[in-house]
Protein backbone atom coordinates (compact mmCIF):
# COMPACT_ATOMS: atom_id res chain seq x y z
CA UNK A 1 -88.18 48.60 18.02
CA UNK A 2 -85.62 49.45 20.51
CA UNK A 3 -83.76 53.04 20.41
CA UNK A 4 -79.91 53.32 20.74
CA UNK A 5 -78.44 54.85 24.14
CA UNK A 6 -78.12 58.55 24.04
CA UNK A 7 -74.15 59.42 23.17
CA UNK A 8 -72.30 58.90 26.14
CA UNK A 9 -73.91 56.35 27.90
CA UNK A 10 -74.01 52.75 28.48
CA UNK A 11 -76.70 50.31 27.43
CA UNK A 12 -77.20 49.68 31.09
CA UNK A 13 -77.55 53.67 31.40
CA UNK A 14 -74.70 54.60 33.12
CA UNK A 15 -72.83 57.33 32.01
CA UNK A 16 -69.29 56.63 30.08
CA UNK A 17 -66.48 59.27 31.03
CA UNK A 18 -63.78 59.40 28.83
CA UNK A 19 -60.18 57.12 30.29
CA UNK A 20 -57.30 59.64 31.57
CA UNK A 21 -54.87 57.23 30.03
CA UNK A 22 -53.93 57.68 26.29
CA UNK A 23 -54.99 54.05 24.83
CA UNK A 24 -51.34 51.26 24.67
CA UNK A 25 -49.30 51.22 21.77
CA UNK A 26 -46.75 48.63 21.21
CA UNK A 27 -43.29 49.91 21.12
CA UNK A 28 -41.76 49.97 17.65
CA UNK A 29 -45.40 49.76 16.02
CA UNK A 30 -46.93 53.32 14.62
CA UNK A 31 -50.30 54.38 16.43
CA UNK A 32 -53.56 52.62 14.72
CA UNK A 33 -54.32 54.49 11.87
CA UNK A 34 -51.25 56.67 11.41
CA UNK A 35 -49.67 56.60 8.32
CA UNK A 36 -46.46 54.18 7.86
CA UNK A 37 -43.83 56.42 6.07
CA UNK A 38 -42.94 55.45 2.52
CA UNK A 39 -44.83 52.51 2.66
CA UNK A 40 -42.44 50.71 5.21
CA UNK A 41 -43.70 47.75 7.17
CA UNK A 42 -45.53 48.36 10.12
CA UNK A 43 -43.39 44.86 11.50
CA UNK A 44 -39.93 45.93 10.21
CA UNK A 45 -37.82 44.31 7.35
CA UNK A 46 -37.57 40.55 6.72
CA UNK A 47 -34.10 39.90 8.08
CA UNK A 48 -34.02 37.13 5.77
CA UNK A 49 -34.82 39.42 2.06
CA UNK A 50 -32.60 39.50 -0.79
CA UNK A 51 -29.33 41.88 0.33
CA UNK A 52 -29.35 41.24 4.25
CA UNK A 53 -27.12 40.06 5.99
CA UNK A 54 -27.88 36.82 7.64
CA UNK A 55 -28.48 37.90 11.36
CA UNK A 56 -27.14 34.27 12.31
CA UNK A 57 -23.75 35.11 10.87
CA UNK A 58 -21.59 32.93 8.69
CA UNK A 59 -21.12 29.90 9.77
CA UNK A 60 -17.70 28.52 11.18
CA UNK A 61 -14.62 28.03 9.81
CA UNK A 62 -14.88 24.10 7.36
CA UNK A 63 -18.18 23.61 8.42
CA UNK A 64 -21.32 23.51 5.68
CA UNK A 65 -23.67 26.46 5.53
CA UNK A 66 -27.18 26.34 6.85
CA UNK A 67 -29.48 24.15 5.05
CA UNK A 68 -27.07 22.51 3.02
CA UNK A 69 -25.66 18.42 3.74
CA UNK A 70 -22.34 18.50 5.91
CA UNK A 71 -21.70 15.09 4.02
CA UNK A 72 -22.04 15.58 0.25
CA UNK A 73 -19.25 15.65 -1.83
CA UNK A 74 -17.82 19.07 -2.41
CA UNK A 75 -17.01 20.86 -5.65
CA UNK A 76 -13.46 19.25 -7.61
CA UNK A 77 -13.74 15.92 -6.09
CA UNK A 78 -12.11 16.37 -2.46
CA UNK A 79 -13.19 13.74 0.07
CA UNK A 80 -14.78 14.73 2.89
CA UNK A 81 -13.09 14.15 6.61
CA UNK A 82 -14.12 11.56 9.15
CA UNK A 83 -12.93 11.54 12.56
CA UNK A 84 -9.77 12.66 13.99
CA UNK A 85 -9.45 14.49 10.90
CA UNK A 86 -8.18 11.84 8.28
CA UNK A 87 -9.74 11.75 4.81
CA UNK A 88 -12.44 9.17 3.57
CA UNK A 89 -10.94 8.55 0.26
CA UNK A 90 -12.46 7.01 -2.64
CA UNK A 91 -13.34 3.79 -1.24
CA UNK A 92 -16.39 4.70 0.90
CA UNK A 93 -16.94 1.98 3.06
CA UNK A 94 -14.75 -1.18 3.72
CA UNK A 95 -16.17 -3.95 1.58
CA UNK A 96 -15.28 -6.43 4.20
CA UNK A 97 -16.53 -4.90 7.45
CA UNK A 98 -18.58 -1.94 6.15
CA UNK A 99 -16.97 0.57 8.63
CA UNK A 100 -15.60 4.14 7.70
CA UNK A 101 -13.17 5.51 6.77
CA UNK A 102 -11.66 3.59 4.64
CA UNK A 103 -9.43 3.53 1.35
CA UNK A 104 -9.18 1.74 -2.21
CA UNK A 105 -6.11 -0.48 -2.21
CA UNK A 106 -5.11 -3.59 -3.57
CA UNK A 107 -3.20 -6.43 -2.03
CA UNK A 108 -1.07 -8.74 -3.60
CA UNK A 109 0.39 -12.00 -3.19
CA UNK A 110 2.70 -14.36 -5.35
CA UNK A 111 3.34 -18.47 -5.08
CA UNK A 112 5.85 -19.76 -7.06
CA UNK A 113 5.85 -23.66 -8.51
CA UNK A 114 9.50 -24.05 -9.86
CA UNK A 115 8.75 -23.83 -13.95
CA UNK A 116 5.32 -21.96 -13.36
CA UNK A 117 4.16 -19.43 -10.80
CA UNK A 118 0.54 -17.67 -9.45
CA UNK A 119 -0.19 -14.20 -9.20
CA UNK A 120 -2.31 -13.55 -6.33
CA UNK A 121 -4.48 -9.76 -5.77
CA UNK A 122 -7.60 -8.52 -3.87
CA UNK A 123 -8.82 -5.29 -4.71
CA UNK A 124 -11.11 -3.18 -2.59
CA UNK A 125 -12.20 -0.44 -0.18
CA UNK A 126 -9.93 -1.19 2.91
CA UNK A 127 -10.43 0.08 6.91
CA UNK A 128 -7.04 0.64 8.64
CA UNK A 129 -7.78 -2.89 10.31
CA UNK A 130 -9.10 -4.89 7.56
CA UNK A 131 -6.22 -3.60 5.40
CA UNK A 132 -3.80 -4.42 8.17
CA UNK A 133 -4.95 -7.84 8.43
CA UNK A 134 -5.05 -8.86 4.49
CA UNK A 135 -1.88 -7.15 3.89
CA UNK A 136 -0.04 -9.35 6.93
CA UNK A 137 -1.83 -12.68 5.54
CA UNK A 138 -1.23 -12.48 1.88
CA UNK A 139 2.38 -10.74 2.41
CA UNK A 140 3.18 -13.75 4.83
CA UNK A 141 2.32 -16.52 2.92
CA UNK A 142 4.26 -14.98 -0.34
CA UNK A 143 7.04 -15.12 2.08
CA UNK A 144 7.38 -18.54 2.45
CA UNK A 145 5.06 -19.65 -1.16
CA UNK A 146 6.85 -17.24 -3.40
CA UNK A 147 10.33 -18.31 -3.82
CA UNK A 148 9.80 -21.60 -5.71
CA UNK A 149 11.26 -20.47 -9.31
CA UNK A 150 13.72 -19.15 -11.35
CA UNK A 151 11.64 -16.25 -11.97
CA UNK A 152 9.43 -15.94 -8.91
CA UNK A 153 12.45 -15.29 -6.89
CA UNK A 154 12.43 -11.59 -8.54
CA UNK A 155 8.87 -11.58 -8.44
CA UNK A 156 8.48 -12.20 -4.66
CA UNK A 157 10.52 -9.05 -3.58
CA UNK A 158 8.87 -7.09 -6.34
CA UNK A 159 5.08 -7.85 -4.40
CA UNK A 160 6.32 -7.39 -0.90
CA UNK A 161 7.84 -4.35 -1.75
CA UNK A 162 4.41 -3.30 -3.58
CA UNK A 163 2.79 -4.36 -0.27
CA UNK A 164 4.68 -2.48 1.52
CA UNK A 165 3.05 0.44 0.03
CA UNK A 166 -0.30 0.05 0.37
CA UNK A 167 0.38 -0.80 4.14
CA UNK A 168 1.18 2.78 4.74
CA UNK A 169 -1.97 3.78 3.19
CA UNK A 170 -3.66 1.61 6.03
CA UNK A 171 -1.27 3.10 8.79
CA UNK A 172 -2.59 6.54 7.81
CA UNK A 173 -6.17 6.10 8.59
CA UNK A 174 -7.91 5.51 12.45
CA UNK A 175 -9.46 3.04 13.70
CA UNK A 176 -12.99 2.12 11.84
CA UNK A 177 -16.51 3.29 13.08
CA UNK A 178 -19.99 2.33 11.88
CA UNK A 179 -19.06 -1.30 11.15
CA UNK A 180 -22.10 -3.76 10.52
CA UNK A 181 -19.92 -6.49 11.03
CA UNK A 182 -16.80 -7.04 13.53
CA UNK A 183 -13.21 -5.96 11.56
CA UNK A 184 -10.89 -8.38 10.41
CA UNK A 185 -7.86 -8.73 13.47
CA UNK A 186 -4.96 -7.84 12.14
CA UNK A 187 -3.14 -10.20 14.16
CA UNK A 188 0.70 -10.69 15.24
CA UNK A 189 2.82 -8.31 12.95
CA UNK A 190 4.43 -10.35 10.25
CA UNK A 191 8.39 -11.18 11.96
CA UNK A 192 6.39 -12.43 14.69
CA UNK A 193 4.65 -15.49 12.42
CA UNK A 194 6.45 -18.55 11.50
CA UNK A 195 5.63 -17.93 7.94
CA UNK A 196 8.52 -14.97 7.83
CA UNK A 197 11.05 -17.70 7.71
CA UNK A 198 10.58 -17.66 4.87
CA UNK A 199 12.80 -14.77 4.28
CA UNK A 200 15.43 -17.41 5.27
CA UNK A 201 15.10 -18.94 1.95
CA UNK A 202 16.46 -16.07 -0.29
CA UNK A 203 19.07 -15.41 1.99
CA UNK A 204 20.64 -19.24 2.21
CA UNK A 205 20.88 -18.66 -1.59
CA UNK A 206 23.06 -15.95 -1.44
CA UNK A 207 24.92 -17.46 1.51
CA UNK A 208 25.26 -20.00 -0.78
CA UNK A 209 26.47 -18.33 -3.78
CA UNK A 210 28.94 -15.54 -1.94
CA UNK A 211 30.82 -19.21 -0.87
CA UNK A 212 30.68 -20.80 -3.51
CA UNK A 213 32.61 -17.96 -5.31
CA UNK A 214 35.04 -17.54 -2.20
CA UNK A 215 36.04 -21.37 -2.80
CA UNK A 216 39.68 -21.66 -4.89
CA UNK A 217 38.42 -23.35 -8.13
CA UNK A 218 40.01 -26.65 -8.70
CA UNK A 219 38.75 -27.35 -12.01
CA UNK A 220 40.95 -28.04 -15.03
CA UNK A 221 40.14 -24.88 -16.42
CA UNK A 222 41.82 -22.84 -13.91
CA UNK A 223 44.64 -24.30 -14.71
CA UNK A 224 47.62 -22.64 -15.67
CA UNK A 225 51.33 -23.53 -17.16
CA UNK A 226 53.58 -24.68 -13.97
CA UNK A 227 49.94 -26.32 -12.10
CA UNK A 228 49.98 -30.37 -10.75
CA UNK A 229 47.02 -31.58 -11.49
CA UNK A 230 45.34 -34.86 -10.75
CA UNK A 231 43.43 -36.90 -13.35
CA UNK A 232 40.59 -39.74 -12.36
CA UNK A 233 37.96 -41.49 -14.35
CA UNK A 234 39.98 -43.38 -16.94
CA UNK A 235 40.38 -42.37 -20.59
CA UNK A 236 37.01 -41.92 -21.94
CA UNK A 237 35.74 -39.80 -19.31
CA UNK A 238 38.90 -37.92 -17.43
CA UNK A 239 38.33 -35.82 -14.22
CA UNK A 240 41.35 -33.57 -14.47
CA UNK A 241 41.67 -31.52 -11.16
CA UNK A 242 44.19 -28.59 -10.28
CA UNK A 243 45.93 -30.13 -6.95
CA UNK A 244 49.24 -29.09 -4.71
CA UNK A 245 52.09 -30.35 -6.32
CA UNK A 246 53.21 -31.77 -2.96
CA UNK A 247 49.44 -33.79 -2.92
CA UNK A 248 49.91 -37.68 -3.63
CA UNK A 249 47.15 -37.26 -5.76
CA UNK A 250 49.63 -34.74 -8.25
CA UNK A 251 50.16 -36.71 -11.24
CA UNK A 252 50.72 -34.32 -14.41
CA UNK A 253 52.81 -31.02 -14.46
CA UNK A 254 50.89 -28.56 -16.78
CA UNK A 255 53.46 -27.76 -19.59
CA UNK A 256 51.10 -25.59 -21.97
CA UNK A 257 47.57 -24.52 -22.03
CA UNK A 258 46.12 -23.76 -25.41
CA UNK A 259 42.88 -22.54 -26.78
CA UNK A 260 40.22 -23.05 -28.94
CA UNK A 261 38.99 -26.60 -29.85
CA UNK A 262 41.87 -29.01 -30.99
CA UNK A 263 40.49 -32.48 -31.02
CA UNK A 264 43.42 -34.04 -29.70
CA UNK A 265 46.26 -32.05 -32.09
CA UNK A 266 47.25 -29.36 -29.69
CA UNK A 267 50.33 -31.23 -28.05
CA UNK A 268 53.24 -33.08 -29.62
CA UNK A 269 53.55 -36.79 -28.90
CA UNK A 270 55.67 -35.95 -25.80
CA UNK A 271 52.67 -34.84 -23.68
CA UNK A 272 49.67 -36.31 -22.71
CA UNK A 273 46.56 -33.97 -23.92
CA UNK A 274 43.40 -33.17 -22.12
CA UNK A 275 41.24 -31.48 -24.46
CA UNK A 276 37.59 -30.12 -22.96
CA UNK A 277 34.98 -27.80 -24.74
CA UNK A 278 32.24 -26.04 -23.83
CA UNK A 279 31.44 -22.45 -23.34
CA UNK A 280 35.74 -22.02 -23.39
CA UNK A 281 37.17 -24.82 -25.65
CA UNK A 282 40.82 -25.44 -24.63
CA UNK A 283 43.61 -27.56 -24.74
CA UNK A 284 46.01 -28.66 -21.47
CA UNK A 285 49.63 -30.57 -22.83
CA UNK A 286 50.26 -32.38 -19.79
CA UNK A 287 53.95 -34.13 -18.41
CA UNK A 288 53.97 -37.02 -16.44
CA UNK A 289 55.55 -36.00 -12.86
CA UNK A 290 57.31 -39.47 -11.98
């Protein structure tokens, strides 16, 4: 059985002298086997326990705290903000090109079939050039398809104008990233298509109408005591026509112009009557010039 070293020296019997040098310590750590006061940790605190301050600091100004998604939707419903700054709205992604951002919008359209008309609409989530190029299509072809009735000529102005609106939710965002397939072009703008003649329509008809009421009105209702007038079309069927008095075509001098619905009874037997009804019923007592 082998017997330990004497105290003070090696196994290999030579002599151990105590080291000069006090043993290292690691700065900030207590000595082995000294007490830690108050039970502290030997490694200091856990910068991140319950009531310290983060030693990151807050984060920046709009942008998400640490650990949390930079993309979910925030408390009361406000969209979150894609590039440059402009909001993603409620549509998500475009439905037609699947690029961001984009907005929910719907564009209309109108064709009009003289005693029945079409209402045209495609709702969806809208990029600024997707939107741009539906709104120019549909709004050009109601240009030139809408007009064709009585009441789709108030109609038509009524969807453009709509249009017109949801184009300048379009014009607000930029230009769409993350497509999975290529935007829709918006084209030429919509005064640079042949379908905006269209617009010439409406505007012939109020051409129209502005001379029409400019024109003197030559019809025997217009007629008034002292008029010529010139009378076509034979008995059953007169054509009596206001006229200079210096035309060759004057034949009657009007001597009295009565209203209301006579049936022939509204002059004595020294005039000639002409006797018309309608929305005004009157009576003209006619004398032959020559």
């Amino acid at each position: 059985m082998a017997t330990p070293p004497p105290t003070g020296q090696a196994p290999n019997g030579i002599p151990q002298h105590p080291s000069p040098y006090p043993p290292p310590q690691q700065a900030g750590f207590p000595a082995q086997g000294a007490p830690v006061p108050g039970g502290q940790n030997p490694y200091g605190q856990n910068p991140f326990s319950a009531g310290n301050q983060n030693p990151y600091g807050a984060p920046p100004a709009g942008q998400a705290p640490y650990g949390q998604n930079p993309f979910a939707q925030p408390p009361g419903g406000q969209p979150q903000y894609g590039q440059q700054g402009a909001p993603l709205g409620a549509g998500g992604t475009c439905t037609l090109c699947g690029g961001y951002p984009a907005v929910r919008a719907t564009v209309r359209g109108h064709q009009g079939f003289l005693v029945m008309m079409r209402f045209l609409k495609l709702p969806g989530n809208f990029c600024r050039s997707c939107g741009m190029a539906t709104y120019r299509d549909m709004t050009t072809k109601t240009l030139y398809q809408g007009w064709w009735g009585i009441a789709s000529f108030i109609v038509t102005p009524i969807t453009v104008v709509m249009n017109l609106i949801t184009r300048g939710k379009f014009s607000k965002l930029p230009e769409p990233t993350g497509s999975v397939r290529p935007p829709r072009d918006p084209g030429r703008p919509i005064f640079q298509r042949a379908g905006a003649l269209g617009l010439l329509v409406p505007l012939g008809v109020i051409v129209a109408i502005v001379v029409a009421a400019s024109l003197p009105n030559h019809s025997a209702s217009s007629a008034s005591p002292g008029d010529c007038v010139s009378v076509t079309g034979g008995e059953l069927n007169p054509d009596v026509k206001v006229v200079d008095c210096t035309s060759t075509d004057a034949r009657y001098t009007v001597v009295k112009k009565v209203s209301g619905d006579h049936n022939g009874n509204a002059c004595s037997d020294a005039y000639a009557e002409y006797d018309e009804s309608g929305s005004d019923d009157f009576a003209l007592c006619l004398k032959p010039l020559h």
